[in-house]
Protein backbone atom coordinates (compact mmCIF):
# COMPACT_ATOMS: atom_id res chain seq x y z
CA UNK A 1 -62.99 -52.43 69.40
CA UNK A 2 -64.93 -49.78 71.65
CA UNK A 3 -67.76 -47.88 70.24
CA UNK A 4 -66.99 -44.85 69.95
CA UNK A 5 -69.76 -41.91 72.79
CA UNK A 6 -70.83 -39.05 71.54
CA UNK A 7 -71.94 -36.51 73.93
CA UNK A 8 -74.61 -34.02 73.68
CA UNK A 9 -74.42 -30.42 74.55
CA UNK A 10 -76.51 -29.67 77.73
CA UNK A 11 -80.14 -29.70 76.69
CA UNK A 12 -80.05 -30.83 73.22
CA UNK A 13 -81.10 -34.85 74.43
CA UNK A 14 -84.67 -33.10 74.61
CA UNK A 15 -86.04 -34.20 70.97
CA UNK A 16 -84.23 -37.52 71.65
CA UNK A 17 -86.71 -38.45 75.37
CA UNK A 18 -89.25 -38.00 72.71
CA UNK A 19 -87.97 -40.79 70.45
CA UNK A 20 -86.96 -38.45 67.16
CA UNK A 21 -84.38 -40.36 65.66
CA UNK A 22 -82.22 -37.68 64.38
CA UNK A 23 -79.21 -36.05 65.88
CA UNK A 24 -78.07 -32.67 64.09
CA UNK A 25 -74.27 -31.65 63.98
CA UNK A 26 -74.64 -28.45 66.24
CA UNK A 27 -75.99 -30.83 68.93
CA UNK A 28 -72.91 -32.81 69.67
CA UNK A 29 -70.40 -31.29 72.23
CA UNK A 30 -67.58 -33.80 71.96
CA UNK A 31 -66.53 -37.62 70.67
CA UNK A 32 -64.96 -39.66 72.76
CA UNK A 33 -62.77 -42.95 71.13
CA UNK A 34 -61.82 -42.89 66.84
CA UNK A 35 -64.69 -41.98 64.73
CA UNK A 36 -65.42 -42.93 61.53
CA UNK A 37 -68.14 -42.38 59.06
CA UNK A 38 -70.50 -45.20 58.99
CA UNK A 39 -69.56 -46.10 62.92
CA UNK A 40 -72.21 -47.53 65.54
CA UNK A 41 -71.96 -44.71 68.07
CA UNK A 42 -73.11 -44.68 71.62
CA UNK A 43 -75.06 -41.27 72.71
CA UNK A 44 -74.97 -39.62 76.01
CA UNK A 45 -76.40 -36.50 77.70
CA UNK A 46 -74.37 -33.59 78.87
CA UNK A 47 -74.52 -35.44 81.96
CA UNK A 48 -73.21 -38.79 80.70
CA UNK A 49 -76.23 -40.45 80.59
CA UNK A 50 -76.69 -43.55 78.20
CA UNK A 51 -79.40 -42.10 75.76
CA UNK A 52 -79.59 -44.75 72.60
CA UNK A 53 -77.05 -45.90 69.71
CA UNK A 54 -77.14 -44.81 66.56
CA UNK A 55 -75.13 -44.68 62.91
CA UNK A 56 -72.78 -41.69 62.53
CA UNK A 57 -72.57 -39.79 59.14
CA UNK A 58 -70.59 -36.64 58.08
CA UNK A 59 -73.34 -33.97 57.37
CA UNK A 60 -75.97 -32.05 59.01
CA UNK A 61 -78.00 -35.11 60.41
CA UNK A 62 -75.26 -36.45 62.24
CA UNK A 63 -76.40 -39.82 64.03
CA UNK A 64 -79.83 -41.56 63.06
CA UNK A 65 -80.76 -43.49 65.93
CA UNK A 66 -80.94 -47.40 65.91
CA UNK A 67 -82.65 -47.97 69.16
CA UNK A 68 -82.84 -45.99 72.78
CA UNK A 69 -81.85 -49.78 74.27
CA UNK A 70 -78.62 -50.48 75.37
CA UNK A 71 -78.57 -53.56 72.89
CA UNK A 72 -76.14 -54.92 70.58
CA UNK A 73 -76.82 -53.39 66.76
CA UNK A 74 -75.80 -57.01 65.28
CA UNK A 75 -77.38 -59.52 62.53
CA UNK A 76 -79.92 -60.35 65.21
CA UNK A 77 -80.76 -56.79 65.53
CA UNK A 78 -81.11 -55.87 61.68
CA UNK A 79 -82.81 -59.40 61.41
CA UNK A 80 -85.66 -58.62 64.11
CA UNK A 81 -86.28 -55.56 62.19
CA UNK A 82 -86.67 -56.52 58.99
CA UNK A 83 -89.15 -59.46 60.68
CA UNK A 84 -90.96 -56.77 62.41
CA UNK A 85 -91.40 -54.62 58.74
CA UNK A 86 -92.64 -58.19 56.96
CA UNK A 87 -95.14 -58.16 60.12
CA UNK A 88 -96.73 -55.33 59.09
CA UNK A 89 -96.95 -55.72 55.51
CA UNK A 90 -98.79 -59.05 55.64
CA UNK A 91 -101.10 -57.48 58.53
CA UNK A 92 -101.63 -54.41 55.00
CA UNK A 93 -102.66 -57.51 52.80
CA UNK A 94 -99.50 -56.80 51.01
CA UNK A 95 -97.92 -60.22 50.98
CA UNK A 96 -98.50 -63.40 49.89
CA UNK A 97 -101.12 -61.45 47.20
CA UNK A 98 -101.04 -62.81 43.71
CA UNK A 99 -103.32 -59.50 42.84
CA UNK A 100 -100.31 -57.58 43.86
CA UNK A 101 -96.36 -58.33 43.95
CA UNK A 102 -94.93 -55.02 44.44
CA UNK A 103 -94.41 -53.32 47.92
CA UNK A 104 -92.12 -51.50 50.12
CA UNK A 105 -90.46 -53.92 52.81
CA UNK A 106 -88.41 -51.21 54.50
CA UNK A 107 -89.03 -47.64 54.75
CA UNK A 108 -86.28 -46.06 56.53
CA UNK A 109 -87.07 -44.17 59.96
CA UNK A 110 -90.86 -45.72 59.76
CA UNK A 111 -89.40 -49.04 60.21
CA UNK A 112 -86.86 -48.26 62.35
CA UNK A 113 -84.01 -48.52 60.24
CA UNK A 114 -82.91 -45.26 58.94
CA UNK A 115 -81.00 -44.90 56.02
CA UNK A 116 -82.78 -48.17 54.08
CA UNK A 117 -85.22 -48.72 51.31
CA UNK A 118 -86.37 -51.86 50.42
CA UNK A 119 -88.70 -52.79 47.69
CA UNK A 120 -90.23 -55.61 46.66
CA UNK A 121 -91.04 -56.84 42.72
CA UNK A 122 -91.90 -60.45 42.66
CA UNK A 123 -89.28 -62.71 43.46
CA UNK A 124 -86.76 -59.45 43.68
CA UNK A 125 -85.78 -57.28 46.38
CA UNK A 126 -84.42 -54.36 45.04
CA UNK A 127 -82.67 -52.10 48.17
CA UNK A 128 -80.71 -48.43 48.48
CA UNK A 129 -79.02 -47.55 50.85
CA UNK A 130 -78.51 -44.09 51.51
CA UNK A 131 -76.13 -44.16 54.84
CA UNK A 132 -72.60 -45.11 54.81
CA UNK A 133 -73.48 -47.50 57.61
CA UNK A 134 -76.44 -49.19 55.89
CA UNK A 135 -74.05 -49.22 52.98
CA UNK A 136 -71.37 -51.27 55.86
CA UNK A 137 -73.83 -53.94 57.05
CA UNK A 138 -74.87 -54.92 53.38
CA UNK A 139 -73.61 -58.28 53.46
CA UNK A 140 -75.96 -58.58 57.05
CA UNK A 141 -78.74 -57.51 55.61
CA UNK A 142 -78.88 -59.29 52.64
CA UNK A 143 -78.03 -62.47 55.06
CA UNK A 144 -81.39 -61.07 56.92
CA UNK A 145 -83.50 -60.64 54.14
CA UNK A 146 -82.95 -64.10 52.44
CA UNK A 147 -83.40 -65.45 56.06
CA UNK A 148 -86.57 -64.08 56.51
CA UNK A 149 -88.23 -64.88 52.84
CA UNK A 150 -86.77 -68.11 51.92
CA UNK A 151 -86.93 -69.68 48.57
CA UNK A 152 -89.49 -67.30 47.70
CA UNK A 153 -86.56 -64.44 46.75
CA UNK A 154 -84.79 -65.18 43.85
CA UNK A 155 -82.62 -62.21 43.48
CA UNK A 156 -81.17 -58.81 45.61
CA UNK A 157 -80.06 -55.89 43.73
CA UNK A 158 -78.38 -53.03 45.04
CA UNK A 159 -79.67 -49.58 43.53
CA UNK A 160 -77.37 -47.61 45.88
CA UNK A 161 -74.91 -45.71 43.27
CA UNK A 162 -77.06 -42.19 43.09
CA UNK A 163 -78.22 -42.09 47.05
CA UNK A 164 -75.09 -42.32 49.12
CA UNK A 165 -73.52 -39.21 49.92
CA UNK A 166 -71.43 -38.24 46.96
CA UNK A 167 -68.14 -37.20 49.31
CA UNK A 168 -68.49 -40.28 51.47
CA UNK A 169 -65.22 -43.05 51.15
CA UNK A 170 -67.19 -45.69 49.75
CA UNK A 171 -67.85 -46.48 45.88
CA UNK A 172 -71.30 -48.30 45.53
CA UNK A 173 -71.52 -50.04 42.56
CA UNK A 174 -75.19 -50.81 41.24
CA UNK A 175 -75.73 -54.57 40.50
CA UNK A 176 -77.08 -58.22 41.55
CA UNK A 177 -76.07 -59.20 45.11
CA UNK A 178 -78.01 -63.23 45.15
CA UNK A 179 -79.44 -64.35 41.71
CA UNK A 180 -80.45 -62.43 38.80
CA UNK A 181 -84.18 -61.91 37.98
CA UNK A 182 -85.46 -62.96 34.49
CA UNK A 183 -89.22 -61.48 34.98
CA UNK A 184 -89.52 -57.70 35.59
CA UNK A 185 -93.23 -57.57 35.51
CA UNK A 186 -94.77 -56.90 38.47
CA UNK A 187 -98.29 -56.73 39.63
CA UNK A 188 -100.19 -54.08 41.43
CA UNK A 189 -104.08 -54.80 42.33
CA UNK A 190 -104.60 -57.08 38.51
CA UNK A 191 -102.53 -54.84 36.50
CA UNK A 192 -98.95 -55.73 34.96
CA UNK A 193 -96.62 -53.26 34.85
CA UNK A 194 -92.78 -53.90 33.66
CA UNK A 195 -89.71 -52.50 36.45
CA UNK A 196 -86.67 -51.24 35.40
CA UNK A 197 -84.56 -51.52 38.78
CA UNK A 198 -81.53 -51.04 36.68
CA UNK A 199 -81.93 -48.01 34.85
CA UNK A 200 -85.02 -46.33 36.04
CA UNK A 201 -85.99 -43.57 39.08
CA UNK A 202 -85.74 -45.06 42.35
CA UNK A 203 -85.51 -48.63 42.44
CA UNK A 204 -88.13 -49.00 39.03
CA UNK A 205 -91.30 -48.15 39.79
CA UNK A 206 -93.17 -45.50 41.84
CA UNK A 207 -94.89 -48.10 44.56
CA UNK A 208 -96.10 -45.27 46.85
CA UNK A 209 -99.15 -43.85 44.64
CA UNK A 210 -101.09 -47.97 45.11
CA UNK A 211 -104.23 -46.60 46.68
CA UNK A 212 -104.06 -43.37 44.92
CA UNK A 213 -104.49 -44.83 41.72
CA UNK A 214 -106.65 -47.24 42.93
CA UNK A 215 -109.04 -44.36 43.92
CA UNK A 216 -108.37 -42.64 40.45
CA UNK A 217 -109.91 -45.79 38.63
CA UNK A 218 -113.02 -45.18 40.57
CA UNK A 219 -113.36 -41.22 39.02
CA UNK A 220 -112.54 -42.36 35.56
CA UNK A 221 -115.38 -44.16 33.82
CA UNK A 222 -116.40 -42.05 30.65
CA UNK A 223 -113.96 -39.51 31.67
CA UNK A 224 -110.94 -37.70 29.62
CA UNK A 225 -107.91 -37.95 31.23
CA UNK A 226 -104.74 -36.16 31.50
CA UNK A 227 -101.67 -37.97 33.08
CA UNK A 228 -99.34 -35.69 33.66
CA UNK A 229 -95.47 -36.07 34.88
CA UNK A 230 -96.41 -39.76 33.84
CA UNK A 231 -93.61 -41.40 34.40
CA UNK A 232 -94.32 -45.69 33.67
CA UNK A 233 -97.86 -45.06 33.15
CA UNK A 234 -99.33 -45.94 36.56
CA UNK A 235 -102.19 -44.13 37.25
CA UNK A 236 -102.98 -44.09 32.85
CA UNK A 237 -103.48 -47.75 32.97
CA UNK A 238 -105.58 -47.72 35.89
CA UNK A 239 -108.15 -44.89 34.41
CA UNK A 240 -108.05 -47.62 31.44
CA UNK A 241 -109.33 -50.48 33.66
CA UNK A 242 -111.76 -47.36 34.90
CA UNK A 243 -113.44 -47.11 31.61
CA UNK A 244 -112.35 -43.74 30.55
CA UNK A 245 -112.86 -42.89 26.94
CA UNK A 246 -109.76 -41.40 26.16
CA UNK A 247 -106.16 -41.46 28.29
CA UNK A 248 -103.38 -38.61 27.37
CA UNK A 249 -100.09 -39.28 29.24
CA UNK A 250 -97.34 -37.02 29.00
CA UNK A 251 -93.72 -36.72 30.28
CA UNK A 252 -90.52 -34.73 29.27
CA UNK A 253 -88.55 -38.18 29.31
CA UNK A 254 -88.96 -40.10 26.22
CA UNK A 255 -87.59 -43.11 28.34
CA UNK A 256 -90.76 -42.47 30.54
CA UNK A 257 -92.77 -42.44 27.42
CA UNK A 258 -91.98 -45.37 26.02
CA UNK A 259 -92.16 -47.08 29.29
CA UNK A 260 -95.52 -46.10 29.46
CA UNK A 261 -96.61 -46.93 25.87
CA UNK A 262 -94.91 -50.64 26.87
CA UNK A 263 -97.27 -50.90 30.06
CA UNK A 264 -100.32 -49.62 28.51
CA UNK A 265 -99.94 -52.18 25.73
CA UNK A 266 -99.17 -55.11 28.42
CA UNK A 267 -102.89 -54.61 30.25
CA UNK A 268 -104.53 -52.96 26.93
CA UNK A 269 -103.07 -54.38 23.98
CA UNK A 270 -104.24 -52.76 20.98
CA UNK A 271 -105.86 -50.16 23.10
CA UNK A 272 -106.51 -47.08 20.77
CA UNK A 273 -107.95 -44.76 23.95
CA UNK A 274 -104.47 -44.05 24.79
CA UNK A 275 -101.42 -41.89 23.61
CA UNK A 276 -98.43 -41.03 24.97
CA UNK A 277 -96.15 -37.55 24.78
CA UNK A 278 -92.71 -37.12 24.94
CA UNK A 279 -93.42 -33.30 25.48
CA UNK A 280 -92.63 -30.38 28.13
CA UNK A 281 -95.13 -30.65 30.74
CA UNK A 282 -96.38 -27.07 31.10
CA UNK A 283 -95.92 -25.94 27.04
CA UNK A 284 -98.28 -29.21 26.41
CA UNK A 285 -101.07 -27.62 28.63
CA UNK A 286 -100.67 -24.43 27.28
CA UNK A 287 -100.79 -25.78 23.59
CA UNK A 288 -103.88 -29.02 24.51
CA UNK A 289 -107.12 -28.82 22.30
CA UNK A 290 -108.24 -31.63 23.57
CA UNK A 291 -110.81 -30.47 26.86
CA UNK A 292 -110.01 -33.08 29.59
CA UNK A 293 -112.18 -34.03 32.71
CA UNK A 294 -110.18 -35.73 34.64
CA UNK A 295 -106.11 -34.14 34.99
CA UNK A 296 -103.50 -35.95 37.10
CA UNK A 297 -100.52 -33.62 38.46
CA UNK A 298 -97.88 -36.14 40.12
CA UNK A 299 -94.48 -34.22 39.82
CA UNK A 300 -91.19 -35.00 40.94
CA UNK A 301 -89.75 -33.29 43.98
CA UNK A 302 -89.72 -29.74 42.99
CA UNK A 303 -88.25 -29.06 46.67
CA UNK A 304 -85.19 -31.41 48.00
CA UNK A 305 -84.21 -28.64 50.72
CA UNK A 306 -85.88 -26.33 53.05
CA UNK A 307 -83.56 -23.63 51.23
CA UNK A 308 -85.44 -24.15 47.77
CA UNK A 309 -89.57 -24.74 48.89
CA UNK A 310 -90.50 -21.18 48.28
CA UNK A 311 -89.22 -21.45 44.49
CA UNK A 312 -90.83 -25.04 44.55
CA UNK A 313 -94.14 -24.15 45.83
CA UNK A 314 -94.27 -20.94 42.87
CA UNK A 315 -93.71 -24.55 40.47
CA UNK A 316 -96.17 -26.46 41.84
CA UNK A 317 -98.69 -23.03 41.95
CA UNK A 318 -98.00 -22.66 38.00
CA UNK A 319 -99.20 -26.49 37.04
CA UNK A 320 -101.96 -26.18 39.36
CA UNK A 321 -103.42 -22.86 38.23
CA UNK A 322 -103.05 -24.26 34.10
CA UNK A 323 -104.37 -27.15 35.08
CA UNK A 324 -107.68 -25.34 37.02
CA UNK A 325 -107.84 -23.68 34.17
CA UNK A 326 -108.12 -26.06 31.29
CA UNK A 327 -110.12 -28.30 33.22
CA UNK A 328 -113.36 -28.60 31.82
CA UNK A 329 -116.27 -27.95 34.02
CA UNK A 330 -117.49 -31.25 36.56
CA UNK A 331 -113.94 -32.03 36.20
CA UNK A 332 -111.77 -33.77 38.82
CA UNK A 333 -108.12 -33.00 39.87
CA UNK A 334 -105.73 -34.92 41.53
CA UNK A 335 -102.99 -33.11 42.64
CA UNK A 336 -99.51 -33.99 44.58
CA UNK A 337 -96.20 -33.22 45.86
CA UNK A 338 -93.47 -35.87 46.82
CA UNK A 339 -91.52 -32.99 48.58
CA UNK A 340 -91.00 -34.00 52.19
CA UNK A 341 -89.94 -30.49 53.38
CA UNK A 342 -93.68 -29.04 51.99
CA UNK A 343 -96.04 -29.43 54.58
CA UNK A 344 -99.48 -30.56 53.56
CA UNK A 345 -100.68 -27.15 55.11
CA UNK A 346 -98.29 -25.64 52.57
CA UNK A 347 -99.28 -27.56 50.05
CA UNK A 348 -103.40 -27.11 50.82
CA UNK A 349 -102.46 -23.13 51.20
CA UNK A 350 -100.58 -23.25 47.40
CA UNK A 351 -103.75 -25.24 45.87
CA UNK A 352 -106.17 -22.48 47.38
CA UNK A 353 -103.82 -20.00 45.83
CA UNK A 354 -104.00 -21.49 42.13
CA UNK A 355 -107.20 -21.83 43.08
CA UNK A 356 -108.46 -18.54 43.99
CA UNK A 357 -106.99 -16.86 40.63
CA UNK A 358 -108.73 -19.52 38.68
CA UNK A 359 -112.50 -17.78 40.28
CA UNK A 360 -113.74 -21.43 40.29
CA UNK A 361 -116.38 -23.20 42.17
CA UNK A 362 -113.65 -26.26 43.50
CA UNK A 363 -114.64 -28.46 46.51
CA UNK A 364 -111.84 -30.75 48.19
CA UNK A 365 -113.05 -34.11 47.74
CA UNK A 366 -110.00 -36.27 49.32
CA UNK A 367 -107.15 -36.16 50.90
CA UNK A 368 -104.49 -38.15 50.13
CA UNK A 369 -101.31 -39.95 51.46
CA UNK A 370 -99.05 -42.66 51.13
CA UNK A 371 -99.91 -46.24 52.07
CA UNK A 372 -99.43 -48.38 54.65
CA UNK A 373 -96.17 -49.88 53.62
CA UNK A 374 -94.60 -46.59 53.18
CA UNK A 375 -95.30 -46.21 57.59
CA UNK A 376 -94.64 -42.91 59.38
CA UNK A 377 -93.20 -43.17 62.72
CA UNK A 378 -95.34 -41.25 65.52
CA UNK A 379 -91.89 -39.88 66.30
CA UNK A 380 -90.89 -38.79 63.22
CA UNK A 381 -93.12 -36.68 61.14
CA UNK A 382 -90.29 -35.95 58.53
CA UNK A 383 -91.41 -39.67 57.09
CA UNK A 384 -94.53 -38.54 55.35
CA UNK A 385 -93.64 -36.85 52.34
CA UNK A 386 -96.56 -37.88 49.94
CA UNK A 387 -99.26 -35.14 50.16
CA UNK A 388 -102.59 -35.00 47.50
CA UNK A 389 -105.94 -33.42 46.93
CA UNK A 390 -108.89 -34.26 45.25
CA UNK A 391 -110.58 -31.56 43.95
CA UNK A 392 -113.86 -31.21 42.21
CA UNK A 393 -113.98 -28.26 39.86
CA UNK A 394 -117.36 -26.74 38.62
């Protein structure tokens, strides 16, 4: 079966000679051959030039690029790629780590595979796909992936139900595709944490925010903290193992709550420092006695689409400027937004906003970002989506 060419419209290969891997609809003049969501397309120029191959998908991003080769997109392909991801995770420290168990193995465009997350929890992989085409070559990649890890990987799930487009042909099905997992604890630099791959956000556990706990343990001796938009508890067990005297964590999900409460009580059992509320965010910083020193801000995407940020960026504005404001003096903030379309520089220019109204002395300490097995490709800038500040309020 021929691959089906698409062919640009005179000028529009320009992003592509600088390696971005995405081709929009209004780009593509013409297909030549059948084509079919999900299809390996070749791309040419207006001129007919061979430019790259890519997967085609009904929608605004039309083609993410594979590879600017003229090389077959095959098991070996998908199997050197995955190789090339597991490279640079062990070069991170993140493998073969008893300290930690938990990291991401693929992260779409950064590892050259658009369209496919894959994390890892122990002896698990859990993966989405969120391209009809990723969603095609499945059975390859799971072939790939046990391949590459061995008898070390005891189980695959699929968590693709809630990211493939929702008009697209096929009907993903969440579930086991190798094994089944009996142990859903996980580590993360000493501390247990239980994953819910099956019925919680993403594929269980947020694994970008590593370091930036990490970094939060180090602020949180003798300090009271707030954890809000907590979620499983991350960074509230880690300002635990910090030595902070008292840990509030607080989310609108009582799910999140009580997966919290469950994580706390694995590391801390017994631990009376810490309570949990199954509360709305801003009404329980509007309503707090309690004067806190130390206030995490880590809430979902407020922003999915560039048509929404300005109404996102007025959300984000709102928790920052309560939070400057019941902060107690000496107290440190870390603030962040998961929204990929918010720039940092809009995100710095909304935190000096909430922070101008709050009249504050407030000194940017860090800045933060995600780690190294969540990669950015040079080419695409789109991939870094985790933005935070550290600020130091007087």
């Amino acid at each position: 079966m021929e691959i089906p060419i698409i062919n640009l419209k005179a000028g529009k290969e320009q992003s592509l000679k600088r390696y971005h891997p995405w081709i929009f609809s209004g780009a593509i003049k013409n297909v030549e051959g059948e084509l079919q969501e999900g299809d390996v397309v070749i791309v040419h120029d207006n001129s007919g030039n061979f430019i790259g191959k890519g997967h085609y998908q009904i929608g605004s991003i039309a083609v993410r690029m594979l590879t600017f080769k003229n090389i077959e997109i095959d098991y070996t392909f998908f199997e050197e790629r995955l190789k090339s991801a597991l490279k640079l995770r062990k070069i991170a420290g993140l493998t073969d780590n008893d300290d930690t168990t938990a990291y991401r193995l693929v992260y779409g465009e950064g590892d050259r595979l658009p369209g496919l997350i894959v994390d890892i929890y122990g002896d698990t992989a859990v993966m989405q796909m969120h391209t009809v085409a990723m969603y095609r070559v499945k059975s390859i990649l799971v072939k790939a992936i046990q391949s590459i890890f061995g008898d070390s990987l005891k189980a695959i799930y699929d968590k693709s139900e809630g990211t493939l487009p929702y008009k697209s042909a096929v009907e993903p099905c969440n579930g086991y595709l190798i094994g089944r997992s009996q142990e859903n604890v996980a580590f993360e630099n000493g501390l247990k944490f239980y994953v819910d791959w099956e019925k919680g956000q993403k594929t269980g556990f947020f694994i970008d925010q590593r370091e930036n706990r990490r970094l939060l343990e180090q602020y949180s001796n003798d300090r009271t903290v707030l954890n809000m938009f907590c979620y499983t508890g991350g960074f509230s067990f880690y300002a635990l193992r910090g030595g902070a005297n008292l840990v509030h964590s607080v989310d609108s999900s009582e799910r999140a709550v009580d997966l919290t409460s469950k994580n706390v009580e694995l590391n801390f059992p017994g631990d009376s420092r810490h309570k949990s509320f199954a509360q709305d965010a801003y009404k329980f910083m509007e309503t707090c006695k309690e004067s806190y020193n130390l206030i995490i801000l880590d809430p979902p995407a407020f922003a999915k689409h560039l048509k929404v940020v300005k109404n996102a960026l007025k959300g984000y504005r709102k928790f920052n400027a309560k939070a400057l404001e019941i902060i107690s003096s000496g107290g440190i903030l870390f603030t962040f937004s998961c929204s990929q379309v918010i720039s940092m520089e809009a995100f710095r220019t909304m935190v000096f906003s909430a922070a101008a109204k709050s009249g504050r002395n407030i000194r940017v300490i860090h800045q933060l970002s995600q780690p190294a097995d969540h990669p950015v490709s040079i080419y695409h800038p789109e991939g870094e989506y985790l933005k935070g500040l550290v600020l130091y309020v007087e």
